[in-house]
PDB file of N, CA and C in Angstrom:
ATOM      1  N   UNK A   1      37.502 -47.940 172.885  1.00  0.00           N
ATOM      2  CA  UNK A   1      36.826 -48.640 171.821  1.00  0.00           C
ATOM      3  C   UNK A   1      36.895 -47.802 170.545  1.00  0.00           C
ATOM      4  N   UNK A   2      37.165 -48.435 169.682  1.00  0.00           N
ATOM      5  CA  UNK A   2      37.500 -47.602 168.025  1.00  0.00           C
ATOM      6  C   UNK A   2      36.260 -47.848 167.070  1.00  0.00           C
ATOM      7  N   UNK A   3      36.126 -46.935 166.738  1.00  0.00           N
ATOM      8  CA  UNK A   3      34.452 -47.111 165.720  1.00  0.00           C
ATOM      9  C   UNK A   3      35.255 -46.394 164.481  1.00  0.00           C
ATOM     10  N   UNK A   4      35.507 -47.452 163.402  1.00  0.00           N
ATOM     11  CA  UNK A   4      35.711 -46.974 162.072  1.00  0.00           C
ATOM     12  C   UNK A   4      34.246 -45.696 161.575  1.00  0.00           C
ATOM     13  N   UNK A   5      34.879 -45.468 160.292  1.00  0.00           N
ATOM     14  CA  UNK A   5      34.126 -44.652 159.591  1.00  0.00           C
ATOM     15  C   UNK A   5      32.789 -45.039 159.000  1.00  0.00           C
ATOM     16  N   UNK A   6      33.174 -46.430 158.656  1.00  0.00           N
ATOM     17  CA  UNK A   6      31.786 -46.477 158.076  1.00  0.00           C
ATOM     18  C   UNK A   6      31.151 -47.055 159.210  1.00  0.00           C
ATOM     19  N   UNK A   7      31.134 -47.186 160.282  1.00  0.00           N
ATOM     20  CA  UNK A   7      30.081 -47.741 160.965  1.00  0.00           C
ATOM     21  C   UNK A   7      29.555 -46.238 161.337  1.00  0.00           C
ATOM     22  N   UNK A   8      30.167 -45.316 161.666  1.00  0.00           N
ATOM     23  CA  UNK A   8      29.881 -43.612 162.242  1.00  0.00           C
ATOM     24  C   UNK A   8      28.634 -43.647 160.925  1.00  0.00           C
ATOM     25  N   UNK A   9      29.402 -43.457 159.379  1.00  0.00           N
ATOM     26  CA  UNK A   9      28.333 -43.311 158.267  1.00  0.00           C
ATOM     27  C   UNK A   9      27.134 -44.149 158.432  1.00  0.00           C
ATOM     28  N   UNK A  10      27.304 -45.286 158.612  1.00  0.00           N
ATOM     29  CA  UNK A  10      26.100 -46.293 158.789  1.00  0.00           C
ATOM     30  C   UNK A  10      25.087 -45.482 159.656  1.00  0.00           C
ATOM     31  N   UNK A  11      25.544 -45.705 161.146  1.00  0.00           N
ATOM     32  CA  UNK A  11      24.490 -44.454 162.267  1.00  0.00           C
ATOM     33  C   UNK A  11      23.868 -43.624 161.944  1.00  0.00           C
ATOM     34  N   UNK A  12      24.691 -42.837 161.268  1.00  0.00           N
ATOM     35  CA  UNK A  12      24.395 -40.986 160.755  1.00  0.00           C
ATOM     36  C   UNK A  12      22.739 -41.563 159.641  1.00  0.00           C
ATOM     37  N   UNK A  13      23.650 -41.852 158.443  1.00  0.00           N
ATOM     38  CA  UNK A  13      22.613 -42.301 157.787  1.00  0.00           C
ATOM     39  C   UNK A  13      21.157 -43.119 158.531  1.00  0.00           C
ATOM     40  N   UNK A  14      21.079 -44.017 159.379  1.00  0.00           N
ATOM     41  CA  UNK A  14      20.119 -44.488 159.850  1.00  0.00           C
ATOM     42  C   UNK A  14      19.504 -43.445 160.586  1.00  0.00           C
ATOM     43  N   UNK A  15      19.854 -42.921 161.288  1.00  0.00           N
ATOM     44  CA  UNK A  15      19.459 -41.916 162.128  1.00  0.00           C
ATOM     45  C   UNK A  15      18.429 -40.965 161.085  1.00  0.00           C
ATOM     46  N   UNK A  16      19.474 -40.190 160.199  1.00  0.00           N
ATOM     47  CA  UNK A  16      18.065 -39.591 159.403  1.00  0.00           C
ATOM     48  C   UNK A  16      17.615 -40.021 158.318  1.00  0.00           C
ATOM     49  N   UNK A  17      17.431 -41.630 157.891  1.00  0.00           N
ATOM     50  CA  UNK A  17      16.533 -42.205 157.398  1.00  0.00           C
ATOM     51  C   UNK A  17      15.162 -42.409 159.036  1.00  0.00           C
ATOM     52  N   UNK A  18      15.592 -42.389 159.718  1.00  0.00           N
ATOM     53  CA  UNK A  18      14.287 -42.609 160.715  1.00  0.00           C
ATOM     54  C   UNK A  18      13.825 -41.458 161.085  1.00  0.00           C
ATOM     55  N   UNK A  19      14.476 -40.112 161.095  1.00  0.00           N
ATOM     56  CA  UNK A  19      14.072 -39.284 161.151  1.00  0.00           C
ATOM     57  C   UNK A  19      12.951 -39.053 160.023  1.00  0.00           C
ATOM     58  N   UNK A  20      13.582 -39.043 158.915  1.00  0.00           N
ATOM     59  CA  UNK A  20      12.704 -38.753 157.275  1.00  0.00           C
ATOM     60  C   UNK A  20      11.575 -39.962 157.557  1.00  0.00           C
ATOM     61  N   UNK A  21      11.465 -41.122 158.033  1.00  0.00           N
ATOM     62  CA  UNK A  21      10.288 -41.768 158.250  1.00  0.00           C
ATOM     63  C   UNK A  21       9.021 -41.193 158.958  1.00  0.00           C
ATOM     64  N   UNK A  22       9.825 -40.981 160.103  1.00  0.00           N
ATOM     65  CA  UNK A  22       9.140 -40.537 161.617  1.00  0.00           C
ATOM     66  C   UNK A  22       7.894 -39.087 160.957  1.00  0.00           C
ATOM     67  N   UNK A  23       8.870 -37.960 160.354  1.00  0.00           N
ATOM     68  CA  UNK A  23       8.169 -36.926 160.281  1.00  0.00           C
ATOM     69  C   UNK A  23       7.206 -37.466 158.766  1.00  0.00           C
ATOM     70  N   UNK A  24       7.550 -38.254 157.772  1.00  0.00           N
ATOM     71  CA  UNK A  24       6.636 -38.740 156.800  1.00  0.00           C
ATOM     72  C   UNK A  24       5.335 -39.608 157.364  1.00  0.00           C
ATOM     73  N   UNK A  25       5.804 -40.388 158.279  1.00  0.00           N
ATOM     74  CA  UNK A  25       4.395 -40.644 158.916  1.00  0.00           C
ATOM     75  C   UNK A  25       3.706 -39.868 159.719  1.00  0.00           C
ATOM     76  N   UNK A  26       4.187 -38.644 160.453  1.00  0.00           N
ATOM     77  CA  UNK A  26       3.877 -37.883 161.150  1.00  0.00           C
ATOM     78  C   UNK A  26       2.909 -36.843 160.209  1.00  0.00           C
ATOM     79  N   UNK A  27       3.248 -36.412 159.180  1.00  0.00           N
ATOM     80  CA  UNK A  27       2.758 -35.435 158.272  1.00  0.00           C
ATOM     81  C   UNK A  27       1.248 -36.318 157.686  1.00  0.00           C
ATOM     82  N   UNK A  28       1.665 -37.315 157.356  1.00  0.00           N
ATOM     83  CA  UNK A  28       0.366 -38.385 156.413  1.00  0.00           C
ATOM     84  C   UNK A  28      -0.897 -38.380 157.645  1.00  0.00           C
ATOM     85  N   UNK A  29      -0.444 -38.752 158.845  1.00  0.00           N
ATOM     86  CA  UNK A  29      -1.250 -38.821 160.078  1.00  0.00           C
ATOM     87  C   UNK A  29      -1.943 -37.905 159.483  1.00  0.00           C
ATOM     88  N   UNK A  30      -1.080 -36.394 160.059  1.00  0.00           N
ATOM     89  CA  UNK A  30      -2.314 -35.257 160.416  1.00  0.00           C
ATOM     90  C   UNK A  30      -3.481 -35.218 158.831  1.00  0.00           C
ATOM     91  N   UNK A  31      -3.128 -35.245 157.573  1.00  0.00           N
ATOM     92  CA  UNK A  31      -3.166 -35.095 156.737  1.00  0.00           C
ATOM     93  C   UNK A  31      -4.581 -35.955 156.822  1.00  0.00           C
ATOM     94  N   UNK A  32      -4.892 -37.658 156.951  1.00  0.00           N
ATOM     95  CA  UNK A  32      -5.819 -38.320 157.363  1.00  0.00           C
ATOM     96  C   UNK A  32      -6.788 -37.853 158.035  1.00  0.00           C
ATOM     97  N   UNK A  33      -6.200 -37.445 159.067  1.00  0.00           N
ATOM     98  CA  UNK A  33      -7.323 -36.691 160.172  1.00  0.00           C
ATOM     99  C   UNK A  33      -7.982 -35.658 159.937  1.00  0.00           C
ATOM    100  N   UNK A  34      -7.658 -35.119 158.855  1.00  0.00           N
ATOM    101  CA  UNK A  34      -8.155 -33.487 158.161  1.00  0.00           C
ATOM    102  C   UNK A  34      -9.185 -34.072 156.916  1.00  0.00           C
ATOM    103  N   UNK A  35      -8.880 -34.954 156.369  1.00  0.00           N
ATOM    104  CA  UNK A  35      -9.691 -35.719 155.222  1.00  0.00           C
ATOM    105  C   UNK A  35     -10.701 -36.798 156.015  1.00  0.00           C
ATOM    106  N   UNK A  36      -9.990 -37.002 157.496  1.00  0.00           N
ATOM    107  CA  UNK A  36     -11.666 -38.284 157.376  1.00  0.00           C
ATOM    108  C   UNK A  36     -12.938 -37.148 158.293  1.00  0.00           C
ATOM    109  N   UNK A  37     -12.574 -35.630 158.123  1.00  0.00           N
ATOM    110  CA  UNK A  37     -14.196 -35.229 158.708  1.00  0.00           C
ATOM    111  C   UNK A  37     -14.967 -34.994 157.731  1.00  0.00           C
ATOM    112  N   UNK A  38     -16.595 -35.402 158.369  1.00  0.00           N
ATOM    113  CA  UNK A  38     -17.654 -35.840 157.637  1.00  0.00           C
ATOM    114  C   UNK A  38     -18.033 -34.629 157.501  1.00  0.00           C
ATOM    115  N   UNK A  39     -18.188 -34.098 155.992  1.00  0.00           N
ATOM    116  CA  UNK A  39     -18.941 -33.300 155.433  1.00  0.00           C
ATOM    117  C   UNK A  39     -20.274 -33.592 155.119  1.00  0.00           C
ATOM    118  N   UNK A  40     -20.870 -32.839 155.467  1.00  0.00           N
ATOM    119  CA  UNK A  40     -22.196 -32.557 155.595  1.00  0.00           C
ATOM    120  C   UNK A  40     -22.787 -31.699 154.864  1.00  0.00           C
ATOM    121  N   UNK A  41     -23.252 -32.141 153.319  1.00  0.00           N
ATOM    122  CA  UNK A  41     -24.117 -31.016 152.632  1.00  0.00           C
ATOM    123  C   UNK A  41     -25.287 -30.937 152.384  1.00  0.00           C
ATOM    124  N   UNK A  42     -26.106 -30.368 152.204  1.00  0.00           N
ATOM    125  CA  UNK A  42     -27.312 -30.138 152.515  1.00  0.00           C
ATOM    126  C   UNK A  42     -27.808 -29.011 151.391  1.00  0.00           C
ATOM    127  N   UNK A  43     -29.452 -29.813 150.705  1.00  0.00           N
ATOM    128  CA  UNK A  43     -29.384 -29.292 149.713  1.00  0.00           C
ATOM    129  C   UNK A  43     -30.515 -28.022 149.415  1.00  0.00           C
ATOM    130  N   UNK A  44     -31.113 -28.037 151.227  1.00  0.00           N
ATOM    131  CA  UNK A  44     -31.864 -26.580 151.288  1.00  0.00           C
ATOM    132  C   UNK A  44     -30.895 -25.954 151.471  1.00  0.00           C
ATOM    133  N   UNK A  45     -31.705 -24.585 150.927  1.00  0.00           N
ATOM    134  CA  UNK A  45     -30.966 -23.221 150.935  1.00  0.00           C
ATOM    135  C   UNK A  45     -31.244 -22.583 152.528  1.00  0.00           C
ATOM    136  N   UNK A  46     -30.373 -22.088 153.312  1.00  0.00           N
ATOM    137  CA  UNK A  46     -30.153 -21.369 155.076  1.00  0.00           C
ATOM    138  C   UNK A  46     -31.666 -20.896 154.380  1.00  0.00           C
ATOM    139  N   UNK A  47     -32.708 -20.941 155.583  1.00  0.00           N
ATOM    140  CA  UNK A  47     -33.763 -19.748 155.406  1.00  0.00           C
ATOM    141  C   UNK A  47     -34.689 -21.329 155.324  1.00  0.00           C
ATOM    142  N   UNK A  48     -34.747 -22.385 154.692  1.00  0.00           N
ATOM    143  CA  UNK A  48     -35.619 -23.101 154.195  1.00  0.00           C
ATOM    144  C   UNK A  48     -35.612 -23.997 155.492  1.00  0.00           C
ATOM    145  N   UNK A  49     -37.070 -24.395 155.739  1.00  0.00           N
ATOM    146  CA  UNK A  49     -36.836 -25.303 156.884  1.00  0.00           C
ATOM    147  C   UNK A  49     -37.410 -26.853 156.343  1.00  0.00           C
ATOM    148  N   UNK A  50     -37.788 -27.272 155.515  1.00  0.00           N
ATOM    149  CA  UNK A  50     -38.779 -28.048 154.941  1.00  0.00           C
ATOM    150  C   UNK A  50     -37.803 -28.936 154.093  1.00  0.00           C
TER     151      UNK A  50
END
């Protein structure tokens, strides 16, 4: 079976366009998960219980 060139280019290219997706959604994920914890501030000073 003969696979011209541009179908090889076509692959290649798809391949790391899904790669460059994969790790862009992969990165945004963790990135989310680091921004949705709930901060908690509090406006006594350590020492104050009241």
């Amino acid at each position: 079976m003969y696979i011209d060139s541009m179908t090889i280019t076509a692959f290649v290219v798809f391949a790391v366009a899904m790669a460059v997706f994969v790790k862009h959604c992969f990165i945004n994920s963790c990135i989310e998960k680091d921004d949705d914890k709930p901060v908690v501030e509090h406006d006594v000073e350590p020492g104050n219980r009241s």
